[in-house]
Protein backbone atom coordinates (compact mmCIF):
# COMPACT_ATOMS: atom_id res chain seq x y z
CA UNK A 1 -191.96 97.08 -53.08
CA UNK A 2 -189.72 96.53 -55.80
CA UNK A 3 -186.53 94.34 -55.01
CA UNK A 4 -184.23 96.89 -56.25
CA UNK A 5 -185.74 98.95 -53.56
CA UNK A 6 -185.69 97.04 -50.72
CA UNK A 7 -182.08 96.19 -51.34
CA UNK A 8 -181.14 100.24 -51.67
CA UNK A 9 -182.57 100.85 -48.18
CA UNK A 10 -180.90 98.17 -46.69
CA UNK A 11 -177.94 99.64 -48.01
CA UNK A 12 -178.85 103.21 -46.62
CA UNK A 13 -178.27 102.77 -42.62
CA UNK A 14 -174.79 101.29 -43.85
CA UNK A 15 -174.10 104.66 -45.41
CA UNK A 16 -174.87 106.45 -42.40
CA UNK A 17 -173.23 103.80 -40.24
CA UNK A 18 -169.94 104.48 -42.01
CA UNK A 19 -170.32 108.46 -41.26
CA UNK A 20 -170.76 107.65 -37.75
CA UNK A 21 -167.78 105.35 -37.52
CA UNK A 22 -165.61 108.28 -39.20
CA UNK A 23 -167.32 110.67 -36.85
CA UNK A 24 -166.29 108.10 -33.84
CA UNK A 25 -162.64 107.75 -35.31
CA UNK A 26 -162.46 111.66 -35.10
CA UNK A 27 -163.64 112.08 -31.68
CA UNK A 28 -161.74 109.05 -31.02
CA UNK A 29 -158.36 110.39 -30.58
CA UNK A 30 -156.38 111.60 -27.29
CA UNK A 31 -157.88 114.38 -25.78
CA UNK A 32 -161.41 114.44 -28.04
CA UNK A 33 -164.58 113.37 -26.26
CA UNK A 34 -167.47 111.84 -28.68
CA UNK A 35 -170.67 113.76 -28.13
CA UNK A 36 -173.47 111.18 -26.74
CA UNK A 37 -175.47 111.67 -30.14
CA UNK A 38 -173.08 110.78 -32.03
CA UNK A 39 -172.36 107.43 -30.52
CA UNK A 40 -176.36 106.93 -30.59
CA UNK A 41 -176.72 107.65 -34.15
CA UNK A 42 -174.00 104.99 -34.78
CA UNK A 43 -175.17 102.04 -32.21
CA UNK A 44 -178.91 102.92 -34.54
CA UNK A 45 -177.95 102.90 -37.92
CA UNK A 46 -175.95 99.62 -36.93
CA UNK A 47 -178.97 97.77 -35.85
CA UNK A 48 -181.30 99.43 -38.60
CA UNK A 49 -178.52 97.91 -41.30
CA UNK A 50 -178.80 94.45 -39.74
CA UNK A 51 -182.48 94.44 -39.13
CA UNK A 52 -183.10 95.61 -42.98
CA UNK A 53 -180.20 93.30 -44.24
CA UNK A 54 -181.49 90.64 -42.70
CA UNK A 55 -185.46 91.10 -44.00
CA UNK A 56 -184.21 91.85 -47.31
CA UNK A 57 -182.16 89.19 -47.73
CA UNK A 58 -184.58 86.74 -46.15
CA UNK A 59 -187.39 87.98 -47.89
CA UNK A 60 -185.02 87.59 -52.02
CA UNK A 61 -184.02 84.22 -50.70
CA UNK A 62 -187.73 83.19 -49.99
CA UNK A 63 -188.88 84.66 -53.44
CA UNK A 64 -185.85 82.34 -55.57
CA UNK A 65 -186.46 78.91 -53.09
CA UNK A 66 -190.04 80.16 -54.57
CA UNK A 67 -189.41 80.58 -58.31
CA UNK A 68 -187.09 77.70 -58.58
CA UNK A 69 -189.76 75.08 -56.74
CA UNK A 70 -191.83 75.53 -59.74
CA UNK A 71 -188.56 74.72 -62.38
CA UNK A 72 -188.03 71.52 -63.30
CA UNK A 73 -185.44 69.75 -61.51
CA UNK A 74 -182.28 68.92 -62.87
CA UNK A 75 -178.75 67.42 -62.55
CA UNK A 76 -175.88 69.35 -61.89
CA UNK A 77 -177.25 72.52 -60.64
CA UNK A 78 -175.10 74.31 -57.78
CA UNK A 79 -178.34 76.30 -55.88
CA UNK A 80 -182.02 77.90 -57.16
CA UNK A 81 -180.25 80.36 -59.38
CA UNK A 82 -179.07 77.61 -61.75
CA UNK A 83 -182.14 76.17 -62.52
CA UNK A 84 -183.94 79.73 -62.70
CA UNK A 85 -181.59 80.77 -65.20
CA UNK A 86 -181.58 77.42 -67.31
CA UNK A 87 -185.50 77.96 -67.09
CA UNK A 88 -184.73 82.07 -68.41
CA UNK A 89 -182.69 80.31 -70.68
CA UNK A 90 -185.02 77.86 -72.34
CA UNK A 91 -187.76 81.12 -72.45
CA UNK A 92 -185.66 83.06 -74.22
CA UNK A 93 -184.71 80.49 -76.76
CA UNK A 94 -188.34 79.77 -77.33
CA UNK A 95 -189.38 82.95 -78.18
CA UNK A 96 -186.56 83.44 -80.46
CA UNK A 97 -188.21 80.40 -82.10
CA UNK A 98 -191.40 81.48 -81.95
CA UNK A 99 -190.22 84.86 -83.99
CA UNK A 100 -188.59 82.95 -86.20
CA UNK A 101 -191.71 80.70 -86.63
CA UNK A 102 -193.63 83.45 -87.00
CA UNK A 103 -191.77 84.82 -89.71
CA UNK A 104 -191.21 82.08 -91.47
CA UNK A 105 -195.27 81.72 -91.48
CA UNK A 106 -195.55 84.97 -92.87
CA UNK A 107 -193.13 84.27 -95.39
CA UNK A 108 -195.50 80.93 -96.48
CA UNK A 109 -198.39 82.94 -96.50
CA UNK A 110 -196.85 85.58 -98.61
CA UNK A 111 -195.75 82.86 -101.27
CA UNK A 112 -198.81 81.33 -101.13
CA UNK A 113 -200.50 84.66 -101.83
CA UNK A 114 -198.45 85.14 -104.82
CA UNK A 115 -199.18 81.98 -105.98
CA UNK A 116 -202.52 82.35 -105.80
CA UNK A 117 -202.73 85.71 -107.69
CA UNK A 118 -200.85 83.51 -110.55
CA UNK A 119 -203.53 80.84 -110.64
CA UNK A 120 -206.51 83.17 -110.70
CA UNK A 121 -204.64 84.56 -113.70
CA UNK A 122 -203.93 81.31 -115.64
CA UNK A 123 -207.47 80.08 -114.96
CA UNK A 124 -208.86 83.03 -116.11
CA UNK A 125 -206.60 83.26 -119.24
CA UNK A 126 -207.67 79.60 -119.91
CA UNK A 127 -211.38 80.54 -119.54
CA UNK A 128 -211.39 83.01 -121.70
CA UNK A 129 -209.79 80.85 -124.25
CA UNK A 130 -212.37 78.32 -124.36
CA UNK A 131 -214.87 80.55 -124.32
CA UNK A 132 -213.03 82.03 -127.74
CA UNK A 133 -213.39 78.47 -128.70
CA UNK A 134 -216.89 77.64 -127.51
CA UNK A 135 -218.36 80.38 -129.89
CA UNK A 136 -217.06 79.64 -132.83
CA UNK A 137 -218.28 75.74 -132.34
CA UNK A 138 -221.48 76.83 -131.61
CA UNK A 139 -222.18 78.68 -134.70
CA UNK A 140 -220.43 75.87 -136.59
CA UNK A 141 -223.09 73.48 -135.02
CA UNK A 142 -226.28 75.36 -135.01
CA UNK A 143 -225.39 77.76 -138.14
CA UNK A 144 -223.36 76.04 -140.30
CA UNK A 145 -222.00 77.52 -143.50
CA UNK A 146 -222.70 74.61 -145.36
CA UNK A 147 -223.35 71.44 -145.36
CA UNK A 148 -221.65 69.35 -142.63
CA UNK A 149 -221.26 65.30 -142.32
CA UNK A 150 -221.45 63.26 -140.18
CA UNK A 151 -218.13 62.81 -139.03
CA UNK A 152 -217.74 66.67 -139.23
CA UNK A 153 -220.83 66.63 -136.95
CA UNK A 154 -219.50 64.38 -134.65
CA UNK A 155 -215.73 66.01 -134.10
CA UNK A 156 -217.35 69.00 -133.90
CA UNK A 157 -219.84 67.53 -131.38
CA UNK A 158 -217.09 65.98 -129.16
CA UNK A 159 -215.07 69.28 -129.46
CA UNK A 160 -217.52 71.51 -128.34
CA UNK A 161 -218.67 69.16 -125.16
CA UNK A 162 -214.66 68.55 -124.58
CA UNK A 163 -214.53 72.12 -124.32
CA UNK A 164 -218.03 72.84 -121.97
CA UNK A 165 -216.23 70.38 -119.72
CA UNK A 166 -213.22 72.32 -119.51
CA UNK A 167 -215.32 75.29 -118.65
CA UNK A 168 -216.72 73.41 -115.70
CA UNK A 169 -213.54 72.40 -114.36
CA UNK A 170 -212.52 75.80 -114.56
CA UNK A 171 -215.14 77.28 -112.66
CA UNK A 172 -215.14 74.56 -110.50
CA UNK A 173 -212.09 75.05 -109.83
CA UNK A 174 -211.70 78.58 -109.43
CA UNK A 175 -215.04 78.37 -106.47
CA UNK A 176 -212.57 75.66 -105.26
CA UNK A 177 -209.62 78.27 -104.10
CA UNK A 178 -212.44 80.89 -103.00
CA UNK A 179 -213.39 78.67 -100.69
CA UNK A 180 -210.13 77.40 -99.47
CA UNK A 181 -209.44 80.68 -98.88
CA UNK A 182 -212.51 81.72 -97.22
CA UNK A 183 -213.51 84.38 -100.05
CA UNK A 184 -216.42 83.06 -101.20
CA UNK A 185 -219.26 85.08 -99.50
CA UNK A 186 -222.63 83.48 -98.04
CA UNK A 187 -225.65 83.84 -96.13
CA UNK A 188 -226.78 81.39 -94.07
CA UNK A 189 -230.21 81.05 -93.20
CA UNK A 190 -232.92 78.18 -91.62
CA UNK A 191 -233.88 76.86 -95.05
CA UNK A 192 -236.56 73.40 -94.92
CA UNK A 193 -235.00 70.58 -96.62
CA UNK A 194 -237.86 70.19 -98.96
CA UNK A 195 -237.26 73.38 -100.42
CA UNK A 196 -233.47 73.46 -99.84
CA UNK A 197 -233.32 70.32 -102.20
CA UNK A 198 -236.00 70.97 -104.72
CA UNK A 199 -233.89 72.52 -107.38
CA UNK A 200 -230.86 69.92 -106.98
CA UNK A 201 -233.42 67.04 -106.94
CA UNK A 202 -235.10 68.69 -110.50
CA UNK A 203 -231.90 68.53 -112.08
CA UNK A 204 -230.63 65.33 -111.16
CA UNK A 205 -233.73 63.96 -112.23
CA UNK A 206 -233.54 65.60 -115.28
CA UNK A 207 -229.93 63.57 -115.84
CA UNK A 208 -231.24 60.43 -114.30
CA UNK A 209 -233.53 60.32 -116.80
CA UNK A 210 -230.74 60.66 -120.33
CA UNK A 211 -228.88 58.25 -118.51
CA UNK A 212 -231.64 55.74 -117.77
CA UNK A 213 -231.27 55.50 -113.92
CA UNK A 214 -233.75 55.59 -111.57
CA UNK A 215 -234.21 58.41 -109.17
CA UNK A 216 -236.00 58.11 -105.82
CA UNK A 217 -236.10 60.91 -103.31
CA UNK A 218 -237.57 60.49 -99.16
CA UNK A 219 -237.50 63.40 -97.45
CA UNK A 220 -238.66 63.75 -94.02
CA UNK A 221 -241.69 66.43 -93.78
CA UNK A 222 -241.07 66.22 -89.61
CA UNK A 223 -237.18 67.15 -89.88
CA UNK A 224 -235.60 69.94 -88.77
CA UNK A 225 -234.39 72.95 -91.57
CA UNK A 226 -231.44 73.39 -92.28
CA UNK A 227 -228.87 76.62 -91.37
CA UNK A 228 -226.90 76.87 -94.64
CA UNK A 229 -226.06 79.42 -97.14
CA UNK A 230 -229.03 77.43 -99.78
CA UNK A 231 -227.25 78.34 -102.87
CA UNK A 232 -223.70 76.77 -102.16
CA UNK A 233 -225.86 73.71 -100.39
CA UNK A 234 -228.04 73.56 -103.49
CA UNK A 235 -224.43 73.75 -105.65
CA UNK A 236 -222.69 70.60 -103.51
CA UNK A 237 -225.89 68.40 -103.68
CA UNK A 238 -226.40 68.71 -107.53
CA UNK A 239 -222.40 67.79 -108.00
CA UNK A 240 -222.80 64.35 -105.62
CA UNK A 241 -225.91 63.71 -107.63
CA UNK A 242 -224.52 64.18 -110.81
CA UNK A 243 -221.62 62.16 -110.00
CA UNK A 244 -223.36 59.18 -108.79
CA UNK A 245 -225.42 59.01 -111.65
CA UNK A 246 -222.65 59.58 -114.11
CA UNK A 247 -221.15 56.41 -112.18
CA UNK A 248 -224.23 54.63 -111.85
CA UNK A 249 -225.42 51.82 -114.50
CA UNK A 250 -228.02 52.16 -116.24
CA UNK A 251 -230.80 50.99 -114.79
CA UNK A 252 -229.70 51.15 -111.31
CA UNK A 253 -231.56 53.01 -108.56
CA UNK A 254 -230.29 55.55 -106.80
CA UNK A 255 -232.27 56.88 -103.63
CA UNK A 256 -231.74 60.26 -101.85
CA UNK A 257 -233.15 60.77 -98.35
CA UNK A 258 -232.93 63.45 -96.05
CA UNK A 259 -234.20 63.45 -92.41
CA UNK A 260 -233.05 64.69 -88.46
CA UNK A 261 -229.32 63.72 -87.89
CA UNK A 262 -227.71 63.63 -84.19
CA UNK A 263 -225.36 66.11 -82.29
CA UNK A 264 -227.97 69.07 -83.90
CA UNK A 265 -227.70 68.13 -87.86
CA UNK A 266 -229.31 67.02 -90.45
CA UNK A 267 -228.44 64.41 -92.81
CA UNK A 268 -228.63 64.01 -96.43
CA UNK A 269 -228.06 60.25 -97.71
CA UNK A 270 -227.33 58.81 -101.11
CA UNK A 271 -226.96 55.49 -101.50
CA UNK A 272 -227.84 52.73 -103.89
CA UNK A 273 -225.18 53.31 -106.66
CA UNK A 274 -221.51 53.28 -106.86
CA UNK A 275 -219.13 54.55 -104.28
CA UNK A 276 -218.26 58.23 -104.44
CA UNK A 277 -214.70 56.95 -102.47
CA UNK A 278 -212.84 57.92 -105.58
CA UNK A 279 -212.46 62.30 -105.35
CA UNK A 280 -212.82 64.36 -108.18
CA UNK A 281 -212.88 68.13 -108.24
CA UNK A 282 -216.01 68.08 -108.19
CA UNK A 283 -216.39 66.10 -105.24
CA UNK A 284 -213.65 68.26 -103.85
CA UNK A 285 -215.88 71.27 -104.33
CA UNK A 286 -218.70 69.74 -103.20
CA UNK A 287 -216.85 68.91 -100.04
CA UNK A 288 -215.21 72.35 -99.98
CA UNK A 289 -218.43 73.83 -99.55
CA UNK A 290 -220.77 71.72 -97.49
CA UNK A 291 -217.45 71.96 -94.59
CA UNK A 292 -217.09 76.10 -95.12
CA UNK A 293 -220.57 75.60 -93.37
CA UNK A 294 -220.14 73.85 -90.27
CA UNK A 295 -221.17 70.41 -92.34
CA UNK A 296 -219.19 67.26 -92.72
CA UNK A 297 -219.23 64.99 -96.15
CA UNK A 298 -218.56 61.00 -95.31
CA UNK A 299 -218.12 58.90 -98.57
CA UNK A 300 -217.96 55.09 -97.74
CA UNK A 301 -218.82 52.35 -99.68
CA UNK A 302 -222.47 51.50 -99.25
CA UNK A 303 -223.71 55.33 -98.99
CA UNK A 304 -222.57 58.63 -99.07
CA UNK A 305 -223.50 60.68 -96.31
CA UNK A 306 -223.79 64.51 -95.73
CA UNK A 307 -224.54 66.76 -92.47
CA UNK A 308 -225.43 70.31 -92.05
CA UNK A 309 -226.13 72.10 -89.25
CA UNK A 310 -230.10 72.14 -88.22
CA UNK A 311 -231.78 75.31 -86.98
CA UNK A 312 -231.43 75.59 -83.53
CA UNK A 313 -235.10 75.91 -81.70
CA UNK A 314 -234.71 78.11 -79.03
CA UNK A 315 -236.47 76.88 -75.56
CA UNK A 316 -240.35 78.48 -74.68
CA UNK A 317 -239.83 80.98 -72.14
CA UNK A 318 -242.35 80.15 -68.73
């Protein structure tokens, strides 16, 4: 029963109380007898006041003792209503921050948004500019209209590769946001880390080789497969590969070993060459996308180290 209620009907025998009391002051005079039912109906409603009164009033008080045991304390309050309201108080000025927070959040997001949409449109404004100027070097190079010397050769060697890099960094870059912003789609799938690294491995290799640094690959036959999306893996292995042999000196060693990890993971380990402490974009992307998939990227000093999540083997049924 609603405390509004219970407050109305002990209000009610009052009512009727005060039409017996009139009826009593009518019958009341000289020479006027009050009918026995009357003065019944009056003695009834008197007690049925007090009796609800005093349960509804004893029940509210028990309810706000209640409620205000579980407010803080504090100084200065007169009785349980003070501290109930400070506590009303303090709720309604929190959610009036909480609106305001969340509008304010909205308002981020909504800038952020917009600045987005500008930076997909610069990069790809700048992307198609060098590939404007990518074609033209390229036929320069490989179908020259003339003779070209060395020097020509050579600027027009170092322009085109200035410009391939740029290229990379765009699309590098652009993959970067997707991912940030969780729009860069992906399947992931129990992949064995033999064949989940084969393709990075071949290219690294490959680049090992022109830079005259030794390669060396251990990967466990007995570990677990991996659950990753294999092309984004694939991606973020060949860009810490590349950039530890781009660091490395020539004729260093680098080895790459993968095997069983802990906490249901498994690990991928370079070490050997030069600390991959310093970030790039590229090691930004690379650590963009090995994270978007449950894995974490540690680059120390002695070794870099990265873990994705293994398979999970479900238990034999008995």
């Amino acid at each position: 029963m609603r405390v509004g209620t219970r407050l109305l009907l002990a209000v009610t025998p009052a009512i009727v109380g005060i039409a017996a009391v009139a009826a009593l002051a009518y019958w009341g005079q000289y020479e006027r007898r009050a009918p026995v039912e009357v003065v019944v109906v009056a003695v009834l409603a008197s007690v049925a006041s007090l009796v609800l009164a005093w349960r509804s009033t004893r029940y509210v008080a028990t309810r706000v003792e209640r409620i205000a045991s579980r407010v803080e304390e504090a100084r200065g309050e007169r009785d349980e209503l003070d501290a109930i309201e400070r506590s009303v108080d303090g709720l309604a000025i929190a959610q009036r921050e909480i609106r305001a927070g969340g509008a304010e959040r909205e308002a981020a997001a909504q800038r952020a948004a917009d600045l987005g949409a500008r930076l997909d449109e610069t990069i790809a404004a700048l992307a198609e500019g060098v590939q404007a100027v990518q074609l033209p070097l390229h036929i320069l190079l490989d179908s020259p209209f003339g003779t070209l010397n060395e020097n020509q050769e050579e600027m027009l060697e170092a322009a085109r590769g200035a410009a391939e890099a740029l290229d990379v960094r765009l699309r590098q870059t652009r993959k970067l946001l997707d991912v940030e912003r969780g729009a860069l789609p992906g399947i992931r799938k129990p992949v064995g880390l033999g064949e989940l690294l084969r393709p990075a491995l071949a290219i690294a290799e490959a680049h090992a080789a022109k830079r005259g640094v030794a390669l060396r690959t251990e990967v466990s036959p007995a570990a677990r497969r991996a659950n990753v999306d294999p092309m984004q893996t694939q991606e973020a292995v060949t860009i810490l590969l590349r950039e530890a042999i781009d660091r490395a000196e020539a004729g260093a060693e680098l080895v790459a070993a993968a095997e069983d990890g802990d906490d249901g993971r498994v690990r991928l380990t370079l070490r050997g060459g030069p600390s991959l402490a310093q970030p790039t974009l590229g090691l930004r992307l690379a650590e963009a996308l090995i994270r978007a998939q449950g894995g974490m990227l540690r680059m120390g000093e002695n070794a870099t180290v990265a873990e994705l999540p293994a398979e999970q083997m479900r238990s034999a049924r008995a």
